[in-house]
C-alpha atoms as a PDB file:
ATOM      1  CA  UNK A   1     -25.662-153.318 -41.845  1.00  0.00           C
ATOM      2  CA  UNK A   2     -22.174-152.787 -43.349  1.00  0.00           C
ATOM      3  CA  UNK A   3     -21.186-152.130 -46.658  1.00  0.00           C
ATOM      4  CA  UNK A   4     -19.103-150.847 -49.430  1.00  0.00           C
ATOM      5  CA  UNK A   5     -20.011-147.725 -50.107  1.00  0.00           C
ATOM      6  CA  UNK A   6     -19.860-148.605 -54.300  1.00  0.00           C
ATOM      7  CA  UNK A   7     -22.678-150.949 -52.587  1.00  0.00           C
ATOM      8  CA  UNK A   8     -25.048-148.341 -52.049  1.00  0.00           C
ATOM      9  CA  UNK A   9     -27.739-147.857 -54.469  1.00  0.00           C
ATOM     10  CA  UNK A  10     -29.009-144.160 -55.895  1.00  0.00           C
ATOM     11  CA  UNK A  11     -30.700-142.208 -52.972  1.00  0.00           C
ATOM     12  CA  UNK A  12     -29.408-144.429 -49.978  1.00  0.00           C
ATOM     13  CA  UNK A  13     -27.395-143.052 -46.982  1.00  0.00           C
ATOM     14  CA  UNK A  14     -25.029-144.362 -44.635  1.00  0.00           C
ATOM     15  CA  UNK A  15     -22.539-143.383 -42.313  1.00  0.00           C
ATOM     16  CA  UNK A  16     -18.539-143.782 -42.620  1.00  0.00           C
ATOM     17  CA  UNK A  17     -17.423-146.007 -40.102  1.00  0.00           C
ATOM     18  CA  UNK A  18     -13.839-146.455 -41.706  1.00  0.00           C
ATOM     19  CA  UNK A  19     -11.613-145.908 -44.328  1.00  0.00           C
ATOM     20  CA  UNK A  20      -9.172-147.757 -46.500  1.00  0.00           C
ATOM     21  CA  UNK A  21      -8.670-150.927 -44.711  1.00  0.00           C
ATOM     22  CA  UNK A  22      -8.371-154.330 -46.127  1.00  0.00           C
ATOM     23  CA  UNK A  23     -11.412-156.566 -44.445  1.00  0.00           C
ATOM     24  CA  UNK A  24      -9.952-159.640 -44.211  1.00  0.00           C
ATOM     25  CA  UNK A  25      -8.026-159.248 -48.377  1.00  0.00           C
ATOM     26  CA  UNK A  26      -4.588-159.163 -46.955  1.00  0.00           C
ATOM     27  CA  UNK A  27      -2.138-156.790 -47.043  1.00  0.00           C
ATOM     28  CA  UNK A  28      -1.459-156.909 -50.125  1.00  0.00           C
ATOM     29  CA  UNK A  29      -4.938-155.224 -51.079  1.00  0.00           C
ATOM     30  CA  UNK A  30      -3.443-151.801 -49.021  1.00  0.00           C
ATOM     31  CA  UNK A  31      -0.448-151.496 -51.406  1.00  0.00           C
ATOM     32  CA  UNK A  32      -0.436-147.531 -52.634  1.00  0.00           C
ATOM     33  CA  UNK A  33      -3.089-147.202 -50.623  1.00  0.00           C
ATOM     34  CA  UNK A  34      -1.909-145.281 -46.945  1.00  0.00           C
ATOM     35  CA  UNK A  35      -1.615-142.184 -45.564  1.00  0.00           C
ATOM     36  CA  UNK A  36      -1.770-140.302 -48.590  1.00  0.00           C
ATOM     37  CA  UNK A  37      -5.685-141.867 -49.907  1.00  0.00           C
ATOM     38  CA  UNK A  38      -6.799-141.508 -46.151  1.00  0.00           C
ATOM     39  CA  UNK A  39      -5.801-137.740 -45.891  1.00  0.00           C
ATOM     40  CA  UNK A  40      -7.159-137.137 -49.649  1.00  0.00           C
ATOM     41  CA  UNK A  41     -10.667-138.607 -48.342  1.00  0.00           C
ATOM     42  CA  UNK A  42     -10.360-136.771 -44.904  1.00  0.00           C
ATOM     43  CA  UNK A  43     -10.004-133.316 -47.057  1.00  0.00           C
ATOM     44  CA  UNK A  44     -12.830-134.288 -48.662  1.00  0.00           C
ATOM     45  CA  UNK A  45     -15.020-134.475 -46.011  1.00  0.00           C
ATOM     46  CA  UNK A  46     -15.039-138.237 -45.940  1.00  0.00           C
ATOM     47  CA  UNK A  47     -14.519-138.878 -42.095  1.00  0.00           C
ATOM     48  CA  UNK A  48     -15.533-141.633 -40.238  1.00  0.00           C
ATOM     49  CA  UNK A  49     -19.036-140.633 -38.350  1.00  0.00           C
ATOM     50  CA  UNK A  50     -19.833-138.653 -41.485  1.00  0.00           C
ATOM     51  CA  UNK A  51     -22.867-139.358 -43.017  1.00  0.00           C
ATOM     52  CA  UNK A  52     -23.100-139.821 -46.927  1.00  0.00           C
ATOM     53  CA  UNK A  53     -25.788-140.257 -49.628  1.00  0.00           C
ATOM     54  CA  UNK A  54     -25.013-141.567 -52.847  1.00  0.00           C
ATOM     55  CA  UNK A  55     -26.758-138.831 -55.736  1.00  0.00           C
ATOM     56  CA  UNK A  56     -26.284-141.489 -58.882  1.00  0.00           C
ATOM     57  CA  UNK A  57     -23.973-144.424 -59.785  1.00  0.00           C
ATOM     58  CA  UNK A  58     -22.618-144.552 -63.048  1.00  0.00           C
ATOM     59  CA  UNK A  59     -22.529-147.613 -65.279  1.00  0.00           C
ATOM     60  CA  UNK A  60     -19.664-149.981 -65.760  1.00  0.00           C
ATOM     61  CA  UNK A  61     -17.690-149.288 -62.852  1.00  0.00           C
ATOM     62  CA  UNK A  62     -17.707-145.769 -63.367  1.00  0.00           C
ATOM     63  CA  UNK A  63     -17.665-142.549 -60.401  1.00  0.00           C
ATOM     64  CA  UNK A  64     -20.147-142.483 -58.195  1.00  0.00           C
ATOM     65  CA  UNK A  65     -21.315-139.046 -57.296  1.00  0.00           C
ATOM     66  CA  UNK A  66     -22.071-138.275 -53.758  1.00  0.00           C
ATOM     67  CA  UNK A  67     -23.924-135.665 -51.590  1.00  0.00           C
ATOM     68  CA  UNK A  68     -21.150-135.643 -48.504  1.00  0.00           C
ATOM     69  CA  UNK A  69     -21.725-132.119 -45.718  1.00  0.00           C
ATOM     70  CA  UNK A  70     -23.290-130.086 -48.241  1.00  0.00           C
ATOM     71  CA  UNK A  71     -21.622-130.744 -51.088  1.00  0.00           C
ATOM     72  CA  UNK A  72     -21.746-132.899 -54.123  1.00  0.00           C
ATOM     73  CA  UNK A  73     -18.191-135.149 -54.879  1.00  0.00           C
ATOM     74  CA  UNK A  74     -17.519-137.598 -57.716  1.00  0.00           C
ATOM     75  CA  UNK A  75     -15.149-140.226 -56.205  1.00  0.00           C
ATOM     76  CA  UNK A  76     -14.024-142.944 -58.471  1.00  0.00           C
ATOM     77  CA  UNK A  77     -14.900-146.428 -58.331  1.00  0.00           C
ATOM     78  CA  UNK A  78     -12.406-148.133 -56.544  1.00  0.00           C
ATOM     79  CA  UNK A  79     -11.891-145.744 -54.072  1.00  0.00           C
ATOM     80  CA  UNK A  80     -15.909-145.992 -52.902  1.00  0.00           C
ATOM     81  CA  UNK A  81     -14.786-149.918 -52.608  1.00  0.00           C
ATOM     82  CA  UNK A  82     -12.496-148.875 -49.929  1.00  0.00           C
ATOM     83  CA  UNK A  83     -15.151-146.365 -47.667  1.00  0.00           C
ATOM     84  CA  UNK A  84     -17.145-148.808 -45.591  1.00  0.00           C
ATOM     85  CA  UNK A  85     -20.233-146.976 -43.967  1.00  0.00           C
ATOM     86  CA  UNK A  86     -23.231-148.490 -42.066  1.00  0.00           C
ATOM     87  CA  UNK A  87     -26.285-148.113 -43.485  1.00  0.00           C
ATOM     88  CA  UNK A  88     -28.956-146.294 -42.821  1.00  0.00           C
ATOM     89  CA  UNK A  89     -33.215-147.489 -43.493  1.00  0.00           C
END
């Protein structure tokens, strides 16, 4: 199944299948968001076929931290709304 990764809840896993586009919002919705988030999320470690567990979601739209090859990230919010990963049971 595919989601959000802000979708996930604490302790599940799934695997990046892409980054940053729209799904269907326009383009509009990509505005500020190119080369520039893409490469910031590939230096993290955040490529697609990279698997990713999400350690705790904060309240009220806050960070989420995640466990991503050995290490633990906080990304914010809206930028978890744009990683789309396929679950994994």
């Amino acid at each position: 199944m595919e989601l959000r990764l802000s979708d996930l809840r604490d302790g599940e896993s799934g695997v990046v299948i892409s980054i940053g586009t729209s799904r269907g919002r326009g383009d509009a919705d990509r505005v500020g968001r190119g080369w520039g988030f893409r490469k910031r999320l590939e230096d993290m470690g955040l490529t697609p076929g990279t698997e990713v567990t999400v350690v705790r979601s904060a309240p009220f739209s806050g960070p989420l931290e995640i466990y991503v090859r050995g290490s633990r990230l906080a990304i914010g919010r809206r930028m978890a709304e744009r990683i789309f990963v396929e679950v994994k049971r």
